[in-house]
N, C-alpha and C. Protein backbone atom coordinates (compact mmCIF):
# COMPACT_ATOMS: atom_id res chain seq x y z
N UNK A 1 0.84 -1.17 0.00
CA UNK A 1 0.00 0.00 0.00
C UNK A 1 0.89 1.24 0.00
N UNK A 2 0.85 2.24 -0.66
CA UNK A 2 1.02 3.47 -0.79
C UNK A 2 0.19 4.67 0.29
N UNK A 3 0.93 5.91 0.25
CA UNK A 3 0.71 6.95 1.14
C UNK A 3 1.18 8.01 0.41
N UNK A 4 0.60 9.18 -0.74
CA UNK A 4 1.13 10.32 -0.82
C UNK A 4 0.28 11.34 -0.19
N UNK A 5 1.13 12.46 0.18
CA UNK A 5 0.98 13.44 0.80
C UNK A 5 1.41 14.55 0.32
N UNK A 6 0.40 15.65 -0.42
CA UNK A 6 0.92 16.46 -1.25
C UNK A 6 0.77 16.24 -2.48
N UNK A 7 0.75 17.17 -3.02
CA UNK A 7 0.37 17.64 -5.09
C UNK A 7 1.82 16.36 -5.32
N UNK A 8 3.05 16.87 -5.37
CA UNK A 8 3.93 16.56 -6.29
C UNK A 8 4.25 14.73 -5.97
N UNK A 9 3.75 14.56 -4.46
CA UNK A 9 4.16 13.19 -4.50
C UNK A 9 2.95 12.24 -4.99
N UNK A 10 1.85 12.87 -4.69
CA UNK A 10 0.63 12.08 -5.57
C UNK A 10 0.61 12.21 -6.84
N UNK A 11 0.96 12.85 -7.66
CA UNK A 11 1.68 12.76 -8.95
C UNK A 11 2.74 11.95 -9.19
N UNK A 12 3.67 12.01 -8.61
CA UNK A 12 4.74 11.20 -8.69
C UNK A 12 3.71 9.50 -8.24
N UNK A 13 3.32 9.28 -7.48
CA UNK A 13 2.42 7.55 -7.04
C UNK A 13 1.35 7.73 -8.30
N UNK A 14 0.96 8.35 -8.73
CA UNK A 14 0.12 8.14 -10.36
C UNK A 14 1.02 7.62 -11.38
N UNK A 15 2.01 8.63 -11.33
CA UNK A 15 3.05 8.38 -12.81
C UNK A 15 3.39 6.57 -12.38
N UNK A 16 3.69 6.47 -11.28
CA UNK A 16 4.43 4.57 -10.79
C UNK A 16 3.20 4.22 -11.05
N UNK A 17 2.41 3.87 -10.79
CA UNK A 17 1.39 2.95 -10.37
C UNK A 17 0.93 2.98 -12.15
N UNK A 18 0.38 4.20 -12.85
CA UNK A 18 -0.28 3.80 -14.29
C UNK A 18 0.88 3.79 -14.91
N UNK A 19 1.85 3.56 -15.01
CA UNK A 19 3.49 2.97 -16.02
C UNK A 19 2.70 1.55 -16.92
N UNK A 20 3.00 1.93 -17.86
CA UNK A 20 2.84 0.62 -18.48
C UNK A 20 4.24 -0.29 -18.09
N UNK A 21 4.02 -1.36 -18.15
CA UNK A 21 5.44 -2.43 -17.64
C UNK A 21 5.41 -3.94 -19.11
N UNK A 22 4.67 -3.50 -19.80
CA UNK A 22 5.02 -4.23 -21.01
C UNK A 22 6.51 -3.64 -21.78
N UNK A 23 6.53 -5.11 -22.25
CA UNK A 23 8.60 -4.06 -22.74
C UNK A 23 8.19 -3.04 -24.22
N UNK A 24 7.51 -2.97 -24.87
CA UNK A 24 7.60 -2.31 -26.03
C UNK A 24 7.59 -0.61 -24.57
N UNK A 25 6.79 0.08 -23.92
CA UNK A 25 6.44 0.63 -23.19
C UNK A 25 7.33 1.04 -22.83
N UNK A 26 8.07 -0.23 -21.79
CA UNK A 26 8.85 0.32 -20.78
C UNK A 26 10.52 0.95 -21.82
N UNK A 27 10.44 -0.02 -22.93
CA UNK A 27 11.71 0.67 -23.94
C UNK A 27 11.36 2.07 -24.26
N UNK A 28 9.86 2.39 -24.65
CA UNK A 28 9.73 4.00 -25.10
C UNK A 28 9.71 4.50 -24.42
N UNK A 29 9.83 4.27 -22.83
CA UNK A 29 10.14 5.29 -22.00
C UNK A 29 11.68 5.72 -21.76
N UNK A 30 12.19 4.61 -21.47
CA UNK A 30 13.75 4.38 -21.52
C UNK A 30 14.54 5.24 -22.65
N UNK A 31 14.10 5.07 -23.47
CA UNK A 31 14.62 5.72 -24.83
C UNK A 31 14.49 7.47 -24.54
N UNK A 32 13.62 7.76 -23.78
CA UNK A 32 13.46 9.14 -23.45
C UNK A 32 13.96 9.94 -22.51
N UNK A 33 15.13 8.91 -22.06
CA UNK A 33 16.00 9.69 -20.82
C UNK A 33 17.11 10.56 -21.35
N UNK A 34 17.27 11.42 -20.44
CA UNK A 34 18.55 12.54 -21.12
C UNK A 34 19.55 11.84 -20.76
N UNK A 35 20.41 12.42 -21.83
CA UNK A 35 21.58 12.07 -21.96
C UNK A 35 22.69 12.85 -21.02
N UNK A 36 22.45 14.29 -21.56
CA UNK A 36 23.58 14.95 -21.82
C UNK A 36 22.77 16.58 -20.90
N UNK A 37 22.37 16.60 -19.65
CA UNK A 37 21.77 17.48 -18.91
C UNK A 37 22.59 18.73 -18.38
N UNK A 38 23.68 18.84 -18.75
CA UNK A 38 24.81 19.31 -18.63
C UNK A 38 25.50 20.61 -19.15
N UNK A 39 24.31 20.21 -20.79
CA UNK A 39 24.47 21.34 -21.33
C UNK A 39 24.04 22.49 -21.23
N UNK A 40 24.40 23.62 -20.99
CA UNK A 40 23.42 24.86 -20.59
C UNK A 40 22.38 25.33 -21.27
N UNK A 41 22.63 25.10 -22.50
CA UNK A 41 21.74 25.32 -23.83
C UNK A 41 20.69 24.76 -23.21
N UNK A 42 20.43 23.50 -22.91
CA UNK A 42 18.82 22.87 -22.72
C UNK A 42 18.58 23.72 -20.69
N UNK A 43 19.47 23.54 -19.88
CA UNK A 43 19.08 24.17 -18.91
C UNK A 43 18.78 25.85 -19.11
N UNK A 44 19.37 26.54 -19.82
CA UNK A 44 18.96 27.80 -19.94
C UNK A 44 17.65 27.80 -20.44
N UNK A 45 17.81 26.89 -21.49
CA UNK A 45 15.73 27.39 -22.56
C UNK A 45 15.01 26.82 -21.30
N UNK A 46 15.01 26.05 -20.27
CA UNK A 46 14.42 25.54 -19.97
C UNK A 46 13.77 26.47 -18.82
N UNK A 47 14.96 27.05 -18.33
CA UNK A 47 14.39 28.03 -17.10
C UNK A 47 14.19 29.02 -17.89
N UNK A 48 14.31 29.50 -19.19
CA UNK A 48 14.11 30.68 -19.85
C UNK A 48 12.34 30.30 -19.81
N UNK A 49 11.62 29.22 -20.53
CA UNK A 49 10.78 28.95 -20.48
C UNK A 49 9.50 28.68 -19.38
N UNK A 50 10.32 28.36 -18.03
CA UNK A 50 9.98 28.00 -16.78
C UNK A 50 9.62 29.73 -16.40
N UNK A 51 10.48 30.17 -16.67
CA UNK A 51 10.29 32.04 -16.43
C UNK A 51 8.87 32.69 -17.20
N UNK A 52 9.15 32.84 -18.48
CA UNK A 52 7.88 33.04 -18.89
C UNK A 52 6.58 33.19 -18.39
N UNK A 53 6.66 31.49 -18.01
CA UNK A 53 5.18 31.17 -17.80
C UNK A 53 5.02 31.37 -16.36
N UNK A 54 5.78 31.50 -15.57
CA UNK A 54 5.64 31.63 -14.09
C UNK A 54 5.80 33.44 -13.56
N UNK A 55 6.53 33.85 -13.94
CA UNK A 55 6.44 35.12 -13.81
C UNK A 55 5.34 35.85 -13.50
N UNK A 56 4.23 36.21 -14.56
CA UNK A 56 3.17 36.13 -14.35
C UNK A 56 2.12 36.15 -13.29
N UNK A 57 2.32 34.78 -12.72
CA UNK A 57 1.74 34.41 -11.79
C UNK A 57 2.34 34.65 -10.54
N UNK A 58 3.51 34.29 -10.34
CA UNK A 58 4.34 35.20 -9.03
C UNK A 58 4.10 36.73 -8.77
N UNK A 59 3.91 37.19 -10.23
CA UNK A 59 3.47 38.93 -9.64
C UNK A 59 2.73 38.80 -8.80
N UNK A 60 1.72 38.26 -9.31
CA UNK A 60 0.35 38.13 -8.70
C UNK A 60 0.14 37.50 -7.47
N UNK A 61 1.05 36.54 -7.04
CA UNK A 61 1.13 36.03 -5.40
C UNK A 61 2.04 37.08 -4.55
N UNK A 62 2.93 37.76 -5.38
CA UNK A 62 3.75 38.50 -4.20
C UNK A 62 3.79 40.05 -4.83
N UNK A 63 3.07 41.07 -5.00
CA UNK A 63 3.25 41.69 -5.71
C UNK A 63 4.42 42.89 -5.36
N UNK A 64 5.05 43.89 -5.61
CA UNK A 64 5.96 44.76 -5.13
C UNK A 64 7.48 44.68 -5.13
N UNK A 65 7.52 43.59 -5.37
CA UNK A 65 8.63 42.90 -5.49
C UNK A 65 9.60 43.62 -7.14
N UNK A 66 11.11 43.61 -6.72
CA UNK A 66 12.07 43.66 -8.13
C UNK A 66 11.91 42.62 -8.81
N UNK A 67 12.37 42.87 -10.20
CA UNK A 67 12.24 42.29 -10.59
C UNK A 67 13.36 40.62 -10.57
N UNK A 68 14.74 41.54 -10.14
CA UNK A 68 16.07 40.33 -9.41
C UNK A 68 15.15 40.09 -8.63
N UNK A 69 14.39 40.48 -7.61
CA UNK A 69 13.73 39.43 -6.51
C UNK A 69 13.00 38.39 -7.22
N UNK A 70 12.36 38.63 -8.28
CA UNK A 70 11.25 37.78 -8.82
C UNK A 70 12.34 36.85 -9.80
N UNK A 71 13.37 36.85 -10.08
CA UNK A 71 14.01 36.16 -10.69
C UNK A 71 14.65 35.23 -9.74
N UNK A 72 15.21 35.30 -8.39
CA UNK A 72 15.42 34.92 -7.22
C UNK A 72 14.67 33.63 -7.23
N UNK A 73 13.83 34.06 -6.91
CA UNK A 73 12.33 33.20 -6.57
C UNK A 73 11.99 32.25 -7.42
N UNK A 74 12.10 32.73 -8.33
CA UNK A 74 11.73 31.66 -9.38
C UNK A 74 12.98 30.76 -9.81
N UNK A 75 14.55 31.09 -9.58
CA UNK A 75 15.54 29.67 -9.85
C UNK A 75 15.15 29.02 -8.78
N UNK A 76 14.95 29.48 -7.45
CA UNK A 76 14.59 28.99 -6.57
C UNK A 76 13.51 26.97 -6.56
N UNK A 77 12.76 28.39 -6.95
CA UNK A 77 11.57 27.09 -7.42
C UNK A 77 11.81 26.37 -8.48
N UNK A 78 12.66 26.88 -9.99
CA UNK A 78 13.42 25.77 -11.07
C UNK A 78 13.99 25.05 -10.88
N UNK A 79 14.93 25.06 -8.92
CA UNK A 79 15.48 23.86 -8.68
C UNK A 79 14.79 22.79 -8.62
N UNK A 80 13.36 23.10 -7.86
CA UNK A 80 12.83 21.90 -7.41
C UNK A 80 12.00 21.44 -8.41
N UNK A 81 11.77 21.83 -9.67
CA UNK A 81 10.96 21.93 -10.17
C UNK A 81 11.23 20.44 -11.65
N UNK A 82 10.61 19.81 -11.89
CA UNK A 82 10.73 18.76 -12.79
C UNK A 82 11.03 18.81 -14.00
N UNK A 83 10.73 20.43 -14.56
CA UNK A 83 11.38 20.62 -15.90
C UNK A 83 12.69 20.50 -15.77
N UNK A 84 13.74 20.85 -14.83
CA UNK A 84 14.64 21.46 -14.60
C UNK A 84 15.47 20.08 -14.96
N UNK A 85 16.37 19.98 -16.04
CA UNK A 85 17.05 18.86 -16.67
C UNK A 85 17.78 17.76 -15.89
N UNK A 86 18.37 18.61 -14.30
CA UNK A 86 18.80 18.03 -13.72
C UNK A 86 18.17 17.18 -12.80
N UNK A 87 16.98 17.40 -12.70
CA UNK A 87 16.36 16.57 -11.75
C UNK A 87 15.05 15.47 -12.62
N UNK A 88 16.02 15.36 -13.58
CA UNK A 88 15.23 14.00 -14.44
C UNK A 88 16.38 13.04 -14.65
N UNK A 89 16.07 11.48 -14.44
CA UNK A 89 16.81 10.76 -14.83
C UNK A 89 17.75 10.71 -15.70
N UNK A 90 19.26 10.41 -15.90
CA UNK A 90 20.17 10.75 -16.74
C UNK A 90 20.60 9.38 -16.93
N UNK A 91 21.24 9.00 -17.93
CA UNK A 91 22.17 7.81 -18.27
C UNK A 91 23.43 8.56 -19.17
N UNK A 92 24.39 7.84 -19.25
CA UNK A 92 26.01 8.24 -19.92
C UNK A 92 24.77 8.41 -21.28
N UNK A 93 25.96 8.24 -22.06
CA UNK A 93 25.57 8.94 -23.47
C UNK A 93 25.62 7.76 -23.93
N UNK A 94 26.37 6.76 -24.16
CA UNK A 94 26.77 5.61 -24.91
C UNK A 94 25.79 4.11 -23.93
N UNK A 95 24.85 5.08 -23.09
CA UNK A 95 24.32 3.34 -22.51
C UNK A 95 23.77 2.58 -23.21
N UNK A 96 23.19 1.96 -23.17
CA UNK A 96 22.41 1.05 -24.11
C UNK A 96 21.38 0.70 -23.42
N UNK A 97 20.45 -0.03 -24.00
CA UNK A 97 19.15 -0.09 -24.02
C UNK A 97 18.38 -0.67 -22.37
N UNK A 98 19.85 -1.95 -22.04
CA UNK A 98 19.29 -2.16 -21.07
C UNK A 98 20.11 -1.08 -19.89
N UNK A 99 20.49 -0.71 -19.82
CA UNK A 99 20.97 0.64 -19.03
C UNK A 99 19.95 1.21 -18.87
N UNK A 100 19.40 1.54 -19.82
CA UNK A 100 18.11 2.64 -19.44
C UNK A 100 17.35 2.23 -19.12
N UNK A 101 16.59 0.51 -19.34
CA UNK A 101 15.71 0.69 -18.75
C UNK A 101 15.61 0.18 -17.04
N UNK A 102 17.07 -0.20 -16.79
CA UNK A 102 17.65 -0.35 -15.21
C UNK A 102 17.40 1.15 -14.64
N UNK A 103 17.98 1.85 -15.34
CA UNK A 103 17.81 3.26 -14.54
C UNK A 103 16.63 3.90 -14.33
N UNK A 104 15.51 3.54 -15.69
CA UNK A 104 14.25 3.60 -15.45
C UNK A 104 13.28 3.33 -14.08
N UNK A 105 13.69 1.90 -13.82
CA UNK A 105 13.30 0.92 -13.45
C UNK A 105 13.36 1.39 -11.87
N UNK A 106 14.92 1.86 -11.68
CA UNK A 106 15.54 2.18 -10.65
C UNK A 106 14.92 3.66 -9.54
N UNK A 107 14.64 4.70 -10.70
CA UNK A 107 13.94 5.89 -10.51
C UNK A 107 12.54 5.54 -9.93
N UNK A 108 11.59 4.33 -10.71
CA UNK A 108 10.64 3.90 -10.09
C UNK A 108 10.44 3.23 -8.77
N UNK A 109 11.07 2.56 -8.76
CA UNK A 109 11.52 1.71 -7.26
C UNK A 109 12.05 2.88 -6.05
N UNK A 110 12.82 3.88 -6.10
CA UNK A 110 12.71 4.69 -5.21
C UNK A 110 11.74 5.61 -5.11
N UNK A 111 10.87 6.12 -5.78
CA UNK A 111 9.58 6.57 -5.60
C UNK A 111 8.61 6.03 -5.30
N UNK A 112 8.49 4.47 -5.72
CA UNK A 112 7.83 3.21 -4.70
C UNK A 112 7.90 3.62 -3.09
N UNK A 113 9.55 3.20 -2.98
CA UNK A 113 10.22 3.19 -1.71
C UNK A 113 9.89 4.47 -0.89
N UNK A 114 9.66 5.77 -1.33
CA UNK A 114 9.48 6.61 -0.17
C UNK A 114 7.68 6.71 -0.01
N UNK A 115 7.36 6.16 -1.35
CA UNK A 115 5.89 6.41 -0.67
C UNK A 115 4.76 5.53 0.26
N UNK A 116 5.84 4.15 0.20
CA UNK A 116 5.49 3.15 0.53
C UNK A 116 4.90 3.70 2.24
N UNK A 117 3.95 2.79 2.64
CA UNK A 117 2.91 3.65 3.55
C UNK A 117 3.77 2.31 5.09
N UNK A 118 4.49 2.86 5.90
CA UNK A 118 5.62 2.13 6.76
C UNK A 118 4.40 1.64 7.81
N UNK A 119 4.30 0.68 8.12
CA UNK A 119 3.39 -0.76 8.91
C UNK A 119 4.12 -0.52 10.42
């Protein structure tokens, strides 16, 4: 039995639990892990993009604020945040197929593991 608590971890126990676990599936997921997170190019568009759309809405929760404050705030929250390249599963560049889907596999099983509801 499972226990989430909170938006991001009951999301996270949806994403485990509806996974398809047939191999055509579990390969097209595998196949979709980054490689190469490292590069700034994909972390910059990414918080460039993360900015955009959040901005916005931060006016509007904190208003008065600079605009460096509101930029503050928001890497802040790009750390924790799932777009953010680094906090998605990575494999070397050269793994292969079953690499990924170990690491897949692996990412799932510790999100099992913390939500697992302790007896």
């Amino acid at each position: 039995a499972f226990s989430a608590t909170g938006i991001d971890n009951a999301l996270d126990l949806l994403e485990v639990v509806n996974a398809k676990t047939d191999k055509a599936s579990v390969g097209s997921q595998a196949a979709g892990l980054e490689r190469h997170p490292e590069v700034c190019a994909r972390f910059c568009a990414a918080f460039e993009a993360y900015k955009e759309r959040e901005l916005p809405k931060i006016r509007v929760d904190q208003p008065g604020l600079r605009l460096q404050q509101y930029q503050e705030l928001l890497y802040k929250q790009f750390q924790k945040s799932p777009e953010n390249p680094f906090n998605q599963v990575t494999v070397s560049y050269d793994a292969d197929q079953d690499q990924k889907v170990a690491a897949l596999r692996k990412k799932n099983a510790e999100i099992e593991e913390r939500l697992r509801e302790k007896a």
